[in-house]
Structure formats: C-alpha cells, structure tokens
C-alpha atoms as a PDB file:
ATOM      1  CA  UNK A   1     -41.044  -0.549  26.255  1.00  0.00           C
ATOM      2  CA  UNK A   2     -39.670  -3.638  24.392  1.00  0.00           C
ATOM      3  CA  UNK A   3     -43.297  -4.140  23.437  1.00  0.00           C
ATOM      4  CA  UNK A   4     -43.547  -0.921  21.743  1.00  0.00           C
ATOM      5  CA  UNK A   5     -40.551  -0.331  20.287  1.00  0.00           C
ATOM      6  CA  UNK A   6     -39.598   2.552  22.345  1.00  0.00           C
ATOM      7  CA  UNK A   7     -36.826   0.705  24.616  1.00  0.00           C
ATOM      8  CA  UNK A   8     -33.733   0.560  22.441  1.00  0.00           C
ATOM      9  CA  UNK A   9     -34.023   4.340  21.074  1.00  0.00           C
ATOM     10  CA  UNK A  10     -34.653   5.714  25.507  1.00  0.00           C
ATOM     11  CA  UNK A  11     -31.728   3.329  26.333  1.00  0.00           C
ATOM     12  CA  UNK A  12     -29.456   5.343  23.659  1.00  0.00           C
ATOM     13  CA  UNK A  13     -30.763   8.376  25.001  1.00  0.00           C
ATOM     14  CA  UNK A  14     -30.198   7.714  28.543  1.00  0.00           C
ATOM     15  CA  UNK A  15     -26.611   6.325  28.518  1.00  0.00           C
ATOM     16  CA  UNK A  16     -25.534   9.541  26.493  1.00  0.00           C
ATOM     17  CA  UNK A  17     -27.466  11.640  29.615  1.00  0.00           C
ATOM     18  CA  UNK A  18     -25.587   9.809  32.137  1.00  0.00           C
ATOM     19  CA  UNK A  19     -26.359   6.115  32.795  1.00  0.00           C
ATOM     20  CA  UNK A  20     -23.069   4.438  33.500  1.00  0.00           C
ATOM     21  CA  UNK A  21     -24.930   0.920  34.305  1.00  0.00           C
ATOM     22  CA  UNK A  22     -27.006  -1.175  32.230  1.00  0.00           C
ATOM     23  CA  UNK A  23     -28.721  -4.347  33.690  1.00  0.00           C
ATOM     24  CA  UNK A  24     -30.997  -6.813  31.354  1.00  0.00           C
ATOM     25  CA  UNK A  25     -33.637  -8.361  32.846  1.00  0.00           C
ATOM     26  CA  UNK A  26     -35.392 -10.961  30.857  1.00  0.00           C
ATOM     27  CA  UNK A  27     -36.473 -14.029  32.637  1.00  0.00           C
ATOM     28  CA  UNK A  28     -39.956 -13.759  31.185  1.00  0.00           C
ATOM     29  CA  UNK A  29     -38.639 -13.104  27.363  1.00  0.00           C
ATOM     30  CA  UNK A  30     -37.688 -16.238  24.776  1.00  0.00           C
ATOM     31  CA  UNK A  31     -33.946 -16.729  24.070  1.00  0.00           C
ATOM     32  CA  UNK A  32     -35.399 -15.216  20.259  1.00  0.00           C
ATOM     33  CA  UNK A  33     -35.893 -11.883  21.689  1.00  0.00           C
ATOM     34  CA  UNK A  34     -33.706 -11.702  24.702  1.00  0.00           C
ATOM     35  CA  UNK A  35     -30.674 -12.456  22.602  1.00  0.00           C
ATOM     36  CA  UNK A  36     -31.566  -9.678  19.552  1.00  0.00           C
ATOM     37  CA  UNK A  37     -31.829  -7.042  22.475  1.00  0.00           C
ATOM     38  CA  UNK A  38     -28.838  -8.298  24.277  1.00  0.00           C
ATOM     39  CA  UNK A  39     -26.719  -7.626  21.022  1.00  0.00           C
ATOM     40  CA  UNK A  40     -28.766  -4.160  20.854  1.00  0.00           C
ATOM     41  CA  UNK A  41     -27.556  -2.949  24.644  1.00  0.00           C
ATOM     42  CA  UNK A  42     -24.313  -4.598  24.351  1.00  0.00           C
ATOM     43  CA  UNK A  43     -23.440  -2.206  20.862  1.00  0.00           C
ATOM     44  CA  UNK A  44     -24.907   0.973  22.627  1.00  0.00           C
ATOM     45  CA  UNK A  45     -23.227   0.203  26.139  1.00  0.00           C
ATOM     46  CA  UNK A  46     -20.389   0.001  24.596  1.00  0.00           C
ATOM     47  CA  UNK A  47     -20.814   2.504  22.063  1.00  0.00           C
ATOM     48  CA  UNK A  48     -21.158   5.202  24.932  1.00  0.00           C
ATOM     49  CA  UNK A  49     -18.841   3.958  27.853  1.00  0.00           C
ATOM     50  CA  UNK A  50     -21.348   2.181  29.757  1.00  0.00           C
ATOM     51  CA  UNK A  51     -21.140  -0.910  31.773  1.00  0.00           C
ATOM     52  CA  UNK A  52     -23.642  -3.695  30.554  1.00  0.00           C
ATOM     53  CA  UNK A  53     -24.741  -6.660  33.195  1.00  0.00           C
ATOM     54  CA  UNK A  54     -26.797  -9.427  32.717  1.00  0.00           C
ATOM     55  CA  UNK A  55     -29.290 -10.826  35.113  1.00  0.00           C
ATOM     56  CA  UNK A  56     -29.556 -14.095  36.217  1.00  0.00           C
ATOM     57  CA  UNK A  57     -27.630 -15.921  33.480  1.00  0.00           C
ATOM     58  CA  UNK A  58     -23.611 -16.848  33.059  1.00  0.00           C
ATOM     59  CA  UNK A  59     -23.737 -18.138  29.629  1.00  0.00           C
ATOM     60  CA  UNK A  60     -25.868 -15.372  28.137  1.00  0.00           C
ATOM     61  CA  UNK A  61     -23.454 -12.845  29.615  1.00  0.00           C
ATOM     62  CA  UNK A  62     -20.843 -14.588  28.114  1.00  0.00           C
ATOM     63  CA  UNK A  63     -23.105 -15.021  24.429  1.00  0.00           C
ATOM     64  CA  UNK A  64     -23.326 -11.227  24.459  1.00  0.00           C
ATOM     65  CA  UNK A  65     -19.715 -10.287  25.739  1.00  0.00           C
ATOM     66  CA  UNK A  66     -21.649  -8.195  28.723  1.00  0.00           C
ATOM     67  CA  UNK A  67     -19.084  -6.781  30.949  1.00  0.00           C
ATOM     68  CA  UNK A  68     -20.475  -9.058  34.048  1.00  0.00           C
ATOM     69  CA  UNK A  69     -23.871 -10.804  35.850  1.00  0.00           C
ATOM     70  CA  UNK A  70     -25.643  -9.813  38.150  1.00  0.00           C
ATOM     71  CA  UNK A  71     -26.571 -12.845  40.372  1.00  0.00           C
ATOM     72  CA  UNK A  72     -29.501 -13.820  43.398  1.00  0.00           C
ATOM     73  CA  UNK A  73     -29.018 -15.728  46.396  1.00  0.00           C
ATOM     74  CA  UNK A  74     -30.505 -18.611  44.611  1.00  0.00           C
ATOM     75  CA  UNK A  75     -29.325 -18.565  40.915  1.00  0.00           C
ATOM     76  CA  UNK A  76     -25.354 -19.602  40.655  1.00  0.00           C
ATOM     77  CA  UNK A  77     -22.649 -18.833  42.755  1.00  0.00           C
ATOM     78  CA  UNK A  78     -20.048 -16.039  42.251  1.00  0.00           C
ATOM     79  CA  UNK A  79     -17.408 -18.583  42.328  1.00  0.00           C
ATOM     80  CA  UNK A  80     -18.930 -20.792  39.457  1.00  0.00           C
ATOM     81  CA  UNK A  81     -19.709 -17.811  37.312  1.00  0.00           C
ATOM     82  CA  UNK A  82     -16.260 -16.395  38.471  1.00  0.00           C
ATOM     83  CA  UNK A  83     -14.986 -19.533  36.488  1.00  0.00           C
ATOM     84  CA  UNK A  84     -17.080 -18.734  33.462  1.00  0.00           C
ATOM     85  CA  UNK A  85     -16.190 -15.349  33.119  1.00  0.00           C
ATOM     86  CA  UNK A  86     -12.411 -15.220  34.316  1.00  0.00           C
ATOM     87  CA  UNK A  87     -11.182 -12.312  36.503  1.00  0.00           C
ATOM     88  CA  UNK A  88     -11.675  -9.285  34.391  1.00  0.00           C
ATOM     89  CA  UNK A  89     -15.738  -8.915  33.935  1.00  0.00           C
ATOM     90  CA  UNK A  90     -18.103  -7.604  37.177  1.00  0.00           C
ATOM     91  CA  UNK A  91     -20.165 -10.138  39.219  1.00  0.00           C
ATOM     92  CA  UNK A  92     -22.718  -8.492  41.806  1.00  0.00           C
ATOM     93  CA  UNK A  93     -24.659 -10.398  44.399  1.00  0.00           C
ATOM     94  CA  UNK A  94     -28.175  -9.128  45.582  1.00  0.00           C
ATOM     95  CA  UNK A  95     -28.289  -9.748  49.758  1.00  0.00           C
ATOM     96  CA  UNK A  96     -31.065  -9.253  51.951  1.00  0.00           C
ATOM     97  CA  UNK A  97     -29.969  -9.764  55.383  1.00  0.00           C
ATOM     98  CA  UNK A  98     -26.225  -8.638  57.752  1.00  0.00           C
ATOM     99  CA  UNK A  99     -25.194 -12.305  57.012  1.00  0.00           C
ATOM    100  CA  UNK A 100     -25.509 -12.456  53.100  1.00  0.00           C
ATOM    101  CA  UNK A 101     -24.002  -9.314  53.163  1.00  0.00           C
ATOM    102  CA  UNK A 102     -20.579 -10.048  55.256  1.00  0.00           C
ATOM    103  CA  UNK A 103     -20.598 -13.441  53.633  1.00  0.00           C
ATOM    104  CA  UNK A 104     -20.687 -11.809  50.387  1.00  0.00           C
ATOM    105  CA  UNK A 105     -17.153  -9.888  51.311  1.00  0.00           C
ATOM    106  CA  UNK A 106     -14.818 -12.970  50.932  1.00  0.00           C
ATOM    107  CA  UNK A 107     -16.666 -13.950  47.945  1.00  0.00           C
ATOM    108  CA  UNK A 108     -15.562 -13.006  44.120  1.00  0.00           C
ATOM    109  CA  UNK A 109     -18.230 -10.479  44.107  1.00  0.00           C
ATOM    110  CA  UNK A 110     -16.947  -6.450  42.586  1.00  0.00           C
ATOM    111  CA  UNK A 111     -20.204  -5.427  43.972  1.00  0.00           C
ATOM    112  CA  UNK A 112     -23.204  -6.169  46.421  1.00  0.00           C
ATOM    113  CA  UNK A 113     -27.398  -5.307  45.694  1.00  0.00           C
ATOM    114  CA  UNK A 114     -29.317  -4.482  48.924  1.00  0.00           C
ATOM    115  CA  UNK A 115     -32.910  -4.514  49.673  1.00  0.00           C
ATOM    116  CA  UNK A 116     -35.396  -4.362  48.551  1.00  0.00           C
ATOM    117  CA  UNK A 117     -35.548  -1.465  50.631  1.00  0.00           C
ATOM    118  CA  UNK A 118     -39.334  -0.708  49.873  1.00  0.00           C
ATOM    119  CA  UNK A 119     -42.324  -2.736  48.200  1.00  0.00           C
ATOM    120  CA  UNK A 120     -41.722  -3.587  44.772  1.00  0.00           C
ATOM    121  CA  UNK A 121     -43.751  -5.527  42.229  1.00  0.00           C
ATOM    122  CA  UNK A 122     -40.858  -6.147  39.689  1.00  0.00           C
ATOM    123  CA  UNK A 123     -40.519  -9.518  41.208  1.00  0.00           C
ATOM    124  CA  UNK A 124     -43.523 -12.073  41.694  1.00  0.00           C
ATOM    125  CA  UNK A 125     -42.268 -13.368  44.829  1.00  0.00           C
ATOM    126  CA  UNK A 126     -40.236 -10.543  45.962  1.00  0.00           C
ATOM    127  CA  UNK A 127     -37.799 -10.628  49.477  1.00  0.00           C
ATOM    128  CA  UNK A 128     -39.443  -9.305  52.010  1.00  0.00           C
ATOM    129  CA  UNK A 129     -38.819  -5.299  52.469  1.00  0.00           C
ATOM    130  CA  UNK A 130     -35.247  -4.179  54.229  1.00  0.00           C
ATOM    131  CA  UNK A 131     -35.591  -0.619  54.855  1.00  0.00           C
ATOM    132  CA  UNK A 132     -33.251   1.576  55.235  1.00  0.00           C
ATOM    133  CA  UNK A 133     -31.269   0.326  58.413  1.00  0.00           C
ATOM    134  CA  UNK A 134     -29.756  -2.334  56.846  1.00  0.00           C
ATOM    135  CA  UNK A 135     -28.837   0.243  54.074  1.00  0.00           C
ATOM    136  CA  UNK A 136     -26.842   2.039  56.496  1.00  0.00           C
ATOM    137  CA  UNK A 137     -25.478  -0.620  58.237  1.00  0.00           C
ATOM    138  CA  UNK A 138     -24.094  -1.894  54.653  1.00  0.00           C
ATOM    139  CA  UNK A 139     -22.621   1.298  53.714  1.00  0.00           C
ATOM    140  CA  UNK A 140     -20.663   1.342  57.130  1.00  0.00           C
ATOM    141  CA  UNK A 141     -19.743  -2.017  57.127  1.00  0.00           C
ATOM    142  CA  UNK A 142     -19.062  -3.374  53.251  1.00  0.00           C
ATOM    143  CA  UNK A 143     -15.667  -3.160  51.481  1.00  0.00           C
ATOM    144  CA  UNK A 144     -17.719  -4.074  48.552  1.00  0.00           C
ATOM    145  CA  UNK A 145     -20.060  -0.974  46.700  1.00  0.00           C
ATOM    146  CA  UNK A 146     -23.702  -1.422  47.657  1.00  0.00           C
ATOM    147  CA  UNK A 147     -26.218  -0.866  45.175  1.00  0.00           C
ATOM    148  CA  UNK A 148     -29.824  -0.142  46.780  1.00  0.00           C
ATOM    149  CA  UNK A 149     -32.332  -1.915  45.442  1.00  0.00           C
ATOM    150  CA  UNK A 150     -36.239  -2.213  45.391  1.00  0.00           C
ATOM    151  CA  UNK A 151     -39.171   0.204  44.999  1.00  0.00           C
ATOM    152  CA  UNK A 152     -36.834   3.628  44.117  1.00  0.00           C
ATOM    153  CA  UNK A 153     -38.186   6.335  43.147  1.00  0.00           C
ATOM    154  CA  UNK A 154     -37.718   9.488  42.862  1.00  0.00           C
ATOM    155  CA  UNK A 155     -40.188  10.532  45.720  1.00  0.00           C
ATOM    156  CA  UNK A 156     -38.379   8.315  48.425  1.00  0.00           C
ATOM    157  CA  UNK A 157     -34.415   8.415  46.608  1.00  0.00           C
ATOM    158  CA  UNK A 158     -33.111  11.064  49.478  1.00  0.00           C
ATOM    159  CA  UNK A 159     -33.637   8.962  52.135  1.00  0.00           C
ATOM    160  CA  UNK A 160     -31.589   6.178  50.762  1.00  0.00           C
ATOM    161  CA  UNK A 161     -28.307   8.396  49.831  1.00  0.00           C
ATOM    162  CA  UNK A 162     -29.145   9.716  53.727  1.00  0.00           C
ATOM    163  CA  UNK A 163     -28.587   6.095  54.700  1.00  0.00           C
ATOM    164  CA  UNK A 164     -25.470   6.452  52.346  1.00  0.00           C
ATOM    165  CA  UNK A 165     -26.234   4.602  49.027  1.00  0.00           C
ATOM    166  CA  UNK A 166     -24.601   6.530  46.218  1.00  0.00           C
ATOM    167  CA  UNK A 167     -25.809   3.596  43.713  1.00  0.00           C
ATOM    168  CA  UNK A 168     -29.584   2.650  42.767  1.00  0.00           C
ATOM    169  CA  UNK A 169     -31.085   0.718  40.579  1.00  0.00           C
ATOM    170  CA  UNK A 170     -34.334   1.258  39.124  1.00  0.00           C
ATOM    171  CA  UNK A 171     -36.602  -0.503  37.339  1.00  0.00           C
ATOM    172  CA  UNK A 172     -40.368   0.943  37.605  1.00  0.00           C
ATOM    173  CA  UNK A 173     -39.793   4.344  38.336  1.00  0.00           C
ATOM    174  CA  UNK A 174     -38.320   4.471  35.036  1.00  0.00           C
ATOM    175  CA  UNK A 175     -40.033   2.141  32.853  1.00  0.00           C
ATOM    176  CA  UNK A 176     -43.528   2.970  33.875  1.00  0.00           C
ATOM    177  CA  UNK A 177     -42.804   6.683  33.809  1.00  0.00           C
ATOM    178  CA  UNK A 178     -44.717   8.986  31.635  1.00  0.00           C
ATOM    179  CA  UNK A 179     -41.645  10.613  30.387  1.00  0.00           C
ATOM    180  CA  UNK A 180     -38.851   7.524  31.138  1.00  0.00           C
ATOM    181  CA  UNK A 181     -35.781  10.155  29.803  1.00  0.00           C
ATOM    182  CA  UNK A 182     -36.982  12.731  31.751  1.00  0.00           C
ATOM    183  CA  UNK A 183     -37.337  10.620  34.878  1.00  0.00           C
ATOM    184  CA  UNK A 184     -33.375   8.604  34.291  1.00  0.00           C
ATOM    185  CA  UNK A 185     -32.256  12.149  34.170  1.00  0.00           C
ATOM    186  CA  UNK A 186     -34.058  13.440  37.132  1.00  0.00           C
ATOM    187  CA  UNK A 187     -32.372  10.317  38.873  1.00  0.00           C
ATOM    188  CA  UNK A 188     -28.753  11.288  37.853  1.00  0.00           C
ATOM    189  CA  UNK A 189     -29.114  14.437  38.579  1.00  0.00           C
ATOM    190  CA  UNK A 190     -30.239  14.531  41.642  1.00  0.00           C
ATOM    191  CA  UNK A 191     -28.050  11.755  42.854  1.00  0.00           C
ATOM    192  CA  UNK A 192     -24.705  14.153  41.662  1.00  0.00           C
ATOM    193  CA  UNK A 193     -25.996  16.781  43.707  1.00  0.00           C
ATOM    194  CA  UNK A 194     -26.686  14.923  47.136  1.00  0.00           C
ATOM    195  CA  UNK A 195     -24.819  16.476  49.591  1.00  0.00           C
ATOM    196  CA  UNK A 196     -25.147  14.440  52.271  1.00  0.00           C
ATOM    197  CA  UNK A 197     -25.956  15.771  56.101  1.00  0.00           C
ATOM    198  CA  UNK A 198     -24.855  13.434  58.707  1.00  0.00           C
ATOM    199  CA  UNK A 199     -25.016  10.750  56.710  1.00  0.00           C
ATOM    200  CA  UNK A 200     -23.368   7.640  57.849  1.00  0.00           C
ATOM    201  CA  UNK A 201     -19.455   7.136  56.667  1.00  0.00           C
ATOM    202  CA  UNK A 202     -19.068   4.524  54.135  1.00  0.00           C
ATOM    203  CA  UNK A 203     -16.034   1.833  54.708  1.00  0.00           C
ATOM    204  CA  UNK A 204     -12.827   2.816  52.667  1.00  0.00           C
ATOM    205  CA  UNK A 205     -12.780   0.752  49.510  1.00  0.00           C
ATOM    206  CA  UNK A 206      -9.762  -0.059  47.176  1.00  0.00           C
ATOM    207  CA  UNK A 207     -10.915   2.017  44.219  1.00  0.00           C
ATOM    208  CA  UNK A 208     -13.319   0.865  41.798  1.00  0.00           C
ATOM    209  CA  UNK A 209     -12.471  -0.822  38.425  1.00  0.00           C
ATOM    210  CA  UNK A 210     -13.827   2.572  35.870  1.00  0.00           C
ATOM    211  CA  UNK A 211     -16.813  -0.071  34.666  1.00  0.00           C
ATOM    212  CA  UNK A 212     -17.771  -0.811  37.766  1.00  0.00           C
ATOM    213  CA  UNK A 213     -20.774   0.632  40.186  1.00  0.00           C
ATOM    214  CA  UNK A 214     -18.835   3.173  41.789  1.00  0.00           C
ATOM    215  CA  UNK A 215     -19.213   7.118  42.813  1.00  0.00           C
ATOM    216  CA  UNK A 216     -22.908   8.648  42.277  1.00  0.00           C
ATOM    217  CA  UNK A 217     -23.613   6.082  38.837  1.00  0.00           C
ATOM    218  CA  UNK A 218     -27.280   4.737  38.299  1.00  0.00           C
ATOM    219  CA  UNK A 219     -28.106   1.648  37.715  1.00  0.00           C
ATOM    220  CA  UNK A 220     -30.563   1.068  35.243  1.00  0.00           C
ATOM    221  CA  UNK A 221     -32.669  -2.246  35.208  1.00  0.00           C
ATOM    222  CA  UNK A 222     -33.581  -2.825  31.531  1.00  0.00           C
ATOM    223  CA  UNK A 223     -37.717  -4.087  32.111  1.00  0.00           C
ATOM    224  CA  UNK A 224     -37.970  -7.415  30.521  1.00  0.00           C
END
C-alpha cells in the first residue's frame, strides 16, 4: 500500500470509520521514507483522535511526537524508553509466554501484545504460535490491557474475543485485503457487537488513559 500510493488516503479513511490505534511498522523501509510517512500518520492520527505508536524504535517515536512505542522482548526495555519518553506517552510490550506476561505487570508498560495466537508471515522469524489458552489466561490474569496478536482475521476473530480479547491488531487481514476499508470496518464492527457467552472474566483494571488500547478499539498495524 505504501508502494502504490494507496496507504495514506485508506489510513484517513479508516481512522474516521473507527480505528482508535495506529501502529507503524517499518523495519524494512529507509529513514527517507519511514520518516515522510511517520509525519503523514502522525497529522491524520491526530487530526481524527487516534492514538499513533511506533514499532520498534524510541527515538523515531520521539522524531514524530507519536503518542508511544510499541516494543519486543528483544528491542529496548520499557524502562529505558520510559526515560525517553517521560510518563505521559503509551509503551506496550509484545509477550509470548505466562512469565513475560506477569513480568510485564511491574514493568512501565500501559499495555501488553499477546501471541501470536495463529501462524503469521508478517514476521520472518516469527514466535512460535500461542493459541488461544494463553489468551484467556491473560485476560484473567493481567492488570494491564492485552492486545491479541498474530494471524487475525476476520474468519478466526470470534474465537479470540471468546477467550476475552477486546483488542486486536491486524496487519494482513487488512493490508492484503481486496477491499482493506471494507475489511478495517468489518473488524470494528464486529468487535462492538461481540457479546460474549461464557467468556472468561477479565481482571479489573484502573481505567484506561482515553489514548490508550482500551474497550472494543482495533489496532491497526500500518504494513511497512
């Protein structure tokens, strides 16, 4: 989509539908267009109320005034991009495991990834799969929100908000869609009107800062 020049005018479209979370992915792309595009999301995130997060990097997050990072169990820690940003911008931590996941809830961390809960070829070397138990067991257990991640779509989405994710973030689904607008909507809508049977009880949580990954929001991976 950045390719083709279609990226920037879906992303506009699909905050004003309903994306609340915007997450920029560019490990692959030269600072020369990752920075341009930054500036592009950070305008129209903020033009329309949503939340923009950066992947990987502190200082670029800090370049384009995002409203937080998004960090892996290998990239830097929440404390030393704590530092960087101070105490008022997001940082989430992707865990795969029960042990990255309590660790993560005496950490400076607003919000917690888990998976990937199926296959997924965004990564090259992805984490091995998670399924859904550990979903559930992170929804019961976390103070923190939990943000399901890996191989989403909108074919196998119920049976992660039956495990009791109400946040997801997609990458694929969307951005190798025929119709990507149609399918970010499809997303959001169905996720507002999950009505959960026996689902599992999430932990009370102090309530979430407005910006933050809270409630039935998407997340949307921007594809770099």
């Amino acid at each position: 989509m950045l390719r083709d020049g279609t990226f920037l005018p879906f992303l506009e479209k699909a905050v004003v539908s309903g994306v609340r979370i915007v997450q920029l992915r560019g490990k692959s792309l030269p600072e020369d267009v990752v920075v341009p595009v930054g500036m592009h999301v950070r305008r129209l995130t903020r033009a329309h109320g949503a939340a923009f997060i950066v992947n990987d990097r502190v200082d670029l997050a800090v370049r384009l005034e995002a409203d937080g990072v998004h960090l892996g169990q290998g990239d830097a820690s929440p404390e030393e991009a704590r530092s960087e940003l101070g105490p008022g911008r997001l940082i989430g931590l992707s865990t795969h495991n029960r042990r990255q996941i309590a660790a993560a809830q005496d950490r400076p961390v607003d919000y917690i990834g888990v998976g990937p809960v199926y296959s997924t070829t965004t990564k090259e070397n992805p984490d091995p799969e998670v399924g859904l138990a550990l979903i559930e067991w992170a929804c019961r257990n976390s103070a923190l929100p939990v943000v399901a991640i890996g191989g989403i779509t909108l074919e196998n989405l119920e049976p992660v908000l039956r495990a009791g994710a109400r946040n997801v973030a997609v990458v694929s689904a969307i951005g190798r869609s025929a119709d990507p607008l149609a399918t970010t909507r499809a997303f959001i809508r169905r996720i507002a009107a999950f009505q959960p049977k026996n689902a599992p009880e999430p932990r009370e949580t102090a309530a979430p800062n407005p910006a933050s990954p809270g409630g039935t929001d998407l997340v949307r991976e921007c594809p770099g």
